[in-house]
C-alpha atoms as a PDB file:
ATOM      1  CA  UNK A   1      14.594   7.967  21.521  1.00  0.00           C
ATOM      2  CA  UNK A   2      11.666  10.703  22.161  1.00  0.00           C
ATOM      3  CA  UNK A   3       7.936   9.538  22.843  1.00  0.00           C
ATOM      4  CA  UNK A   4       5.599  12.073  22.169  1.00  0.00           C
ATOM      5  CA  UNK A   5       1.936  11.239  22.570  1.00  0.00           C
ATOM      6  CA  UNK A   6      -1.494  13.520  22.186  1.00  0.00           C
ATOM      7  CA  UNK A   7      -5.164  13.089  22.369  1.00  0.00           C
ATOM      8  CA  UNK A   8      -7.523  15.219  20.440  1.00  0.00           C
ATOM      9  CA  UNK A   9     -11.361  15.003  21.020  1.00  0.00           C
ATOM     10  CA  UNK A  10     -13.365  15.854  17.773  1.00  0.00           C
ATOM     11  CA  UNK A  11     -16.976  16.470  18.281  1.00  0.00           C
ATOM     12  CA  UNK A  12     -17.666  14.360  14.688  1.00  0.00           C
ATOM     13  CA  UNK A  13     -17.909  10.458  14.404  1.00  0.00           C
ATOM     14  CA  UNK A  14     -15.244   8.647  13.733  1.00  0.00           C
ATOM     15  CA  UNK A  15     -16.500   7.950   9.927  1.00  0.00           C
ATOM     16  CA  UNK A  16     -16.224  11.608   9.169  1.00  0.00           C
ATOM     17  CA  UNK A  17     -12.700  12.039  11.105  1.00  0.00           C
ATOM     18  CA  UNK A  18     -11.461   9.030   9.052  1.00  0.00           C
ATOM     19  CA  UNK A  19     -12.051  10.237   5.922  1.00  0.00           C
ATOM     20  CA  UNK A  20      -9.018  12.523   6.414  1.00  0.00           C
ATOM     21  CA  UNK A  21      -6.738   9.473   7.179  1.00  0.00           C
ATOM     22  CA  UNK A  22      -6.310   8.224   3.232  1.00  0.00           C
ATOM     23  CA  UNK A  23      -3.396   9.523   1.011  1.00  0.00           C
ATOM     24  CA  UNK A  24      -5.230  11.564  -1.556  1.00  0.00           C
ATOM     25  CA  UNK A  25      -6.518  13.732   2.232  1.00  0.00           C
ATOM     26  CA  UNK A  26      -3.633  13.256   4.625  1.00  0.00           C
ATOM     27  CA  UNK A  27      -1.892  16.821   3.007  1.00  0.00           C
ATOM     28  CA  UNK A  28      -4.697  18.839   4.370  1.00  0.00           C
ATOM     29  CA  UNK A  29      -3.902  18.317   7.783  1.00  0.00           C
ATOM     30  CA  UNK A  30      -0.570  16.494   8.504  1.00  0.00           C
ATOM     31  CA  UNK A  31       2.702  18.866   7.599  1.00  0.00           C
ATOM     32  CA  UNK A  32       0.362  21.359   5.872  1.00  0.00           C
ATOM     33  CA  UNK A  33       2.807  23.800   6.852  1.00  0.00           C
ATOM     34  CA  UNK A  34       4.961  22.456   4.773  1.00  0.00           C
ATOM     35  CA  UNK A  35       2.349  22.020   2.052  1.00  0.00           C
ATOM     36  CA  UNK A  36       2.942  18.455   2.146  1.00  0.00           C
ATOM     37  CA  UNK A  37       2.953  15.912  -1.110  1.00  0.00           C
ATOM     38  CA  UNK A  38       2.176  12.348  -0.162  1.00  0.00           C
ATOM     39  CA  UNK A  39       3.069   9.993  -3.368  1.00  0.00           C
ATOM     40  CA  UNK A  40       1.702   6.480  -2.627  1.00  0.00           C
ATOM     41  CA  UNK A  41       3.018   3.273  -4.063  1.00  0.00           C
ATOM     42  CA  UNK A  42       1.133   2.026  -7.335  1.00  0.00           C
ATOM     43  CA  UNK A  43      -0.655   5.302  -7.073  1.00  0.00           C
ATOM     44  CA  UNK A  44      -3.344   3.489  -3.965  1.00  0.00           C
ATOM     45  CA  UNK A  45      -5.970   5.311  -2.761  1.00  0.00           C
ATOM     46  CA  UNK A  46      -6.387   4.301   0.551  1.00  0.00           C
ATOM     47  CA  UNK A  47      -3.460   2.949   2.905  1.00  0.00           C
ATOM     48  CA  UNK A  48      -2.549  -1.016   3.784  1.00  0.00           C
ATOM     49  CA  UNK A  49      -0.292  -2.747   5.621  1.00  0.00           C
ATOM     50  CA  UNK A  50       2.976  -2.476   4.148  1.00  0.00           C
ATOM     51  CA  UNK A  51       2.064   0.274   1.629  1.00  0.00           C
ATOM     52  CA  UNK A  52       5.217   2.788   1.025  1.00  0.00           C
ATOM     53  CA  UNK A  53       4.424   6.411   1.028  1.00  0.00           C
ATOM     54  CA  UNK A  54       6.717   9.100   0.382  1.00  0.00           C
ATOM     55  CA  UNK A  55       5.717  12.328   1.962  1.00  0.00           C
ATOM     56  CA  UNK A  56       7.399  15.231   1.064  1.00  0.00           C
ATOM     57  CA  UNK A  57       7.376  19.194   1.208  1.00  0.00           C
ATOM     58  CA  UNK A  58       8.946  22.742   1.102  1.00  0.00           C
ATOM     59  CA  UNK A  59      10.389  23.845   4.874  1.00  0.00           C
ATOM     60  CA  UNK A  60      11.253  27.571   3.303  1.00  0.00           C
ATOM     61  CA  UNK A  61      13.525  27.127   0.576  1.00  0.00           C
ATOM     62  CA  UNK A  62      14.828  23.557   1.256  1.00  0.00           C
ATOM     63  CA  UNK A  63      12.500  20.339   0.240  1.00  0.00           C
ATOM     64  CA  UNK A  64      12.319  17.746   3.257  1.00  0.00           C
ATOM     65  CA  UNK A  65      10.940  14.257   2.356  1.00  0.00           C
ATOM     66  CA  UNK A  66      10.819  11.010   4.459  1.00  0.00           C
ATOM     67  CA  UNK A  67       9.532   7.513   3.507  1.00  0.00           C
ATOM     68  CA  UNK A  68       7.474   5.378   5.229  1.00  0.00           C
ATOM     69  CA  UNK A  69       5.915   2.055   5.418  1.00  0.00           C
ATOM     70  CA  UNK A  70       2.372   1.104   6.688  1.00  0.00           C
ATOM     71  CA  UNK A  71       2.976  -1.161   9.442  1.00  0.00           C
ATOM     72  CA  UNK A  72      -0.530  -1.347  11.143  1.00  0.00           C
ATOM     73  CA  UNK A  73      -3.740  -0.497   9.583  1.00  0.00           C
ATOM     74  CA  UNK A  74      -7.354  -1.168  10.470  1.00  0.00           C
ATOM     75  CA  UNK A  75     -10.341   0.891   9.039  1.00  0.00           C
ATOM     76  CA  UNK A  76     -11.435   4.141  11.169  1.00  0.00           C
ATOM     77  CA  UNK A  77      -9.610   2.549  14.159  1.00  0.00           C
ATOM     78  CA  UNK A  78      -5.743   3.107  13.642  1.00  0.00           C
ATOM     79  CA  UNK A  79      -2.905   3.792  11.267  1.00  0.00           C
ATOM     80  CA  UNK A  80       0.698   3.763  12.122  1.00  0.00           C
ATOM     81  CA  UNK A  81       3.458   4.158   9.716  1.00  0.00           C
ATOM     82  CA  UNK A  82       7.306   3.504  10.467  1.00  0.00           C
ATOM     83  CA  UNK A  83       9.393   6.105   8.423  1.00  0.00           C
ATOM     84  CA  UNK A  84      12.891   7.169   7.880  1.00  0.00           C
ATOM     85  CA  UNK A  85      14.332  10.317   6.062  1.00  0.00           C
ATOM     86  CA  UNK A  86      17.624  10.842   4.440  1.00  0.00           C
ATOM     87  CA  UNK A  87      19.644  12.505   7.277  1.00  0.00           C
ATOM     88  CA  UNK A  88      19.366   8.954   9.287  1.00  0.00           C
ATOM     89  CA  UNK A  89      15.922  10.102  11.483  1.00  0.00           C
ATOM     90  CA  UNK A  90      14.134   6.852  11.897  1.00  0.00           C
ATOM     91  CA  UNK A  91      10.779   6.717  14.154  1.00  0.00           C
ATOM     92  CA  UNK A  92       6.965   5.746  14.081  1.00  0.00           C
ATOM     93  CA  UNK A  93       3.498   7.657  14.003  1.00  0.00           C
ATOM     94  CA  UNK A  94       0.462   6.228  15.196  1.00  0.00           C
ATOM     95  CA  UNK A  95      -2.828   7.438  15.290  1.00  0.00           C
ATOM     96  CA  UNK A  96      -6.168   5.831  16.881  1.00  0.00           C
ATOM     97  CA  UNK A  97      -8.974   6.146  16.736  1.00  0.00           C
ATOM     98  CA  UNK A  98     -11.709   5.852  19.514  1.00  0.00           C
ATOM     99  CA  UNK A  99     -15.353   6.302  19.365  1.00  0.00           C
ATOM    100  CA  UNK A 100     -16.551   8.675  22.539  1.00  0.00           C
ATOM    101  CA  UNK A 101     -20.079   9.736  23.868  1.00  0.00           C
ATOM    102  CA  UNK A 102     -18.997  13.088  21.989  1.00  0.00           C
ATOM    103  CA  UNK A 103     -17.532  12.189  18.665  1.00  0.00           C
ATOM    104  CA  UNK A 104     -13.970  10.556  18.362  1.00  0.00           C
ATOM    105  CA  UNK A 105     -10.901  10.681  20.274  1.00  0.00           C
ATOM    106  CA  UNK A 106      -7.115  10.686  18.752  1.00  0.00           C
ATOM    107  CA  UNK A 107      -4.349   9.546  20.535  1.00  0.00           C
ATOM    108  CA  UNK A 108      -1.121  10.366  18.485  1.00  0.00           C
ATOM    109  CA  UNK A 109       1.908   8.713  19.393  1.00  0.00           C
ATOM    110  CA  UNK A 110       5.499   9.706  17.855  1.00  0.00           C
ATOM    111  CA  UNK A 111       8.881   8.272  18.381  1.00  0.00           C
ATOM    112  CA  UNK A 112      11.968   8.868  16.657  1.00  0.00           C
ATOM    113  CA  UNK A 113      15.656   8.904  16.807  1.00  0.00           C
ATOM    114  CA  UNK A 114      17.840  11.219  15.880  1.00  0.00           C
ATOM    115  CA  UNK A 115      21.168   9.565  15.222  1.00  0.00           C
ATOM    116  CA  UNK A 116      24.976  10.254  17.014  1.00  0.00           C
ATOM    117  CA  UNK A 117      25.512  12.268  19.973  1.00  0.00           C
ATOM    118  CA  UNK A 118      24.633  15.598  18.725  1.00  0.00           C
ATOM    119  CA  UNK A 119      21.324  14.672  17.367  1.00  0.00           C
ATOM    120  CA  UNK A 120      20.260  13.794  20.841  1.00  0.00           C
ATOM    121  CA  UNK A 121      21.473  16.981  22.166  1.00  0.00           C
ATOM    122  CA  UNK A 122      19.810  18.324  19.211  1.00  0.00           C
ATOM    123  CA  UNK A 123      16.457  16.336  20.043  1.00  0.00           C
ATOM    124  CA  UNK A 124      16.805  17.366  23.923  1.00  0.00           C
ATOM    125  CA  UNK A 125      17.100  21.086  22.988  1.00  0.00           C
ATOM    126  CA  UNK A 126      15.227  21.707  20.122  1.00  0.00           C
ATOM    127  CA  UNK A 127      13.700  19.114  17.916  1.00  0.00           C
ATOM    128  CA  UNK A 128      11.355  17.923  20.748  1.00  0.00           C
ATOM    129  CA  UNK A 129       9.777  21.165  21.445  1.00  0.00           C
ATOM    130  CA  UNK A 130       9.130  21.430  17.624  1.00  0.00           C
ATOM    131  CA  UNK A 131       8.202  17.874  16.215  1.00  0.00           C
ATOM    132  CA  UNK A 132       5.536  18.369  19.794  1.00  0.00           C
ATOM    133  CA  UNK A 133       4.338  22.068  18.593  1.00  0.00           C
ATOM    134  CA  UNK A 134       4.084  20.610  14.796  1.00  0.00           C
ATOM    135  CA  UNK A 135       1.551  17.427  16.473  1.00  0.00           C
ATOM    136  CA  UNK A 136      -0.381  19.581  18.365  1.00  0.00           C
ATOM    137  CA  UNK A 137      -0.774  21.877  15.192  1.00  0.00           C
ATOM    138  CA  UNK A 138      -1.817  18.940  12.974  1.00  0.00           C
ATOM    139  CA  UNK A 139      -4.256  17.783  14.900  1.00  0.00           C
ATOM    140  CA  UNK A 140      -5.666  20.851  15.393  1.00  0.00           C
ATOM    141  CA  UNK A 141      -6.407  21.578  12.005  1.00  0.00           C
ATOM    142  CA  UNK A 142      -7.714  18.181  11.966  1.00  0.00           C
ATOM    143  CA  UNK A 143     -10.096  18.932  14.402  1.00  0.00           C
ATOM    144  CA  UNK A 144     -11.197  22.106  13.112  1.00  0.00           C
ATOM    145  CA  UNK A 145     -11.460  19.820   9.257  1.00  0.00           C
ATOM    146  CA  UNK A 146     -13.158  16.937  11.321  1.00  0.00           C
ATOM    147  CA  UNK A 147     -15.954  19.513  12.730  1.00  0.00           C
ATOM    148  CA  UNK A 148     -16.951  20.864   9.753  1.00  0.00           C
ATOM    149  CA  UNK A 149     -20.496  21.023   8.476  1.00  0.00           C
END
């Protein structure tokens, strides 16, 4: 199983980097390469505990989706989702959310599993480096969201 984790400091508060951590905002940052689509159970517009999303996109000419269930949630403090897509990749994202002398701090934590033999070689030679290149670019243009005036 890979365990990626990454902090990002945001010079905003954590009430203005939270506001990007609800369904309807999620798409602007998370897998916007991808021009993400998050479709939310009974249409909510904020995420709860056991709330299933299904996130979905375009990765050039192929659509990738995954589904994923809330499985901790507490208001501009933390969401984590468990989440499983149809080629048998199962895993977890977390995010948290810390208030710092200079804004907010994110620590982003990501574990999944790619299954049979090959998808760990797989993982070990490629996926890693990308699923790790893909976080850092999230929460980058998180950040630069976040820090807006």
């Amino acid at each position: 199983m890979a365990r990626l984790s990454f902090t990002v400091e945001i010079a905003a508060p954590p009430d203005r980097v939270f506001v990007f951590f609800v369904p309807q905002r999620m798409p602007y940052w998370y897998g916007a390469e991808v021009e993400t689509h998050f479709e939310v159970q009974g249409g909510a517009s904020e995420f709860q505990m056991g709330l299933k999303v299904r996130i979905s996109g375009r990765l050039g000419k192929k659509e990738v989706a995954h589904a994923a269930v809330v499985t901790r949630y507490e208001w501009e403090r933390l969401l984590e989702w468990q989440f499983q897509d149809a080629y048998g990749v199962r895993g977890l994202q977390r995010w948290e959310i810390e208030a710092v002398p200079a804004g907010t701090r994110i620590l982003m934590r990501d574990e999944y599993e790619l299954p049979g033999r090959l998808g760990r070689l797989a993982d070990w030679l490629l996926t890693r480096h990308a699923v790790a290149r893909r976080d850092r670019s999230d929460l980058a243009r998180l950040k630069r969201l976040a820090e807006r005036e």
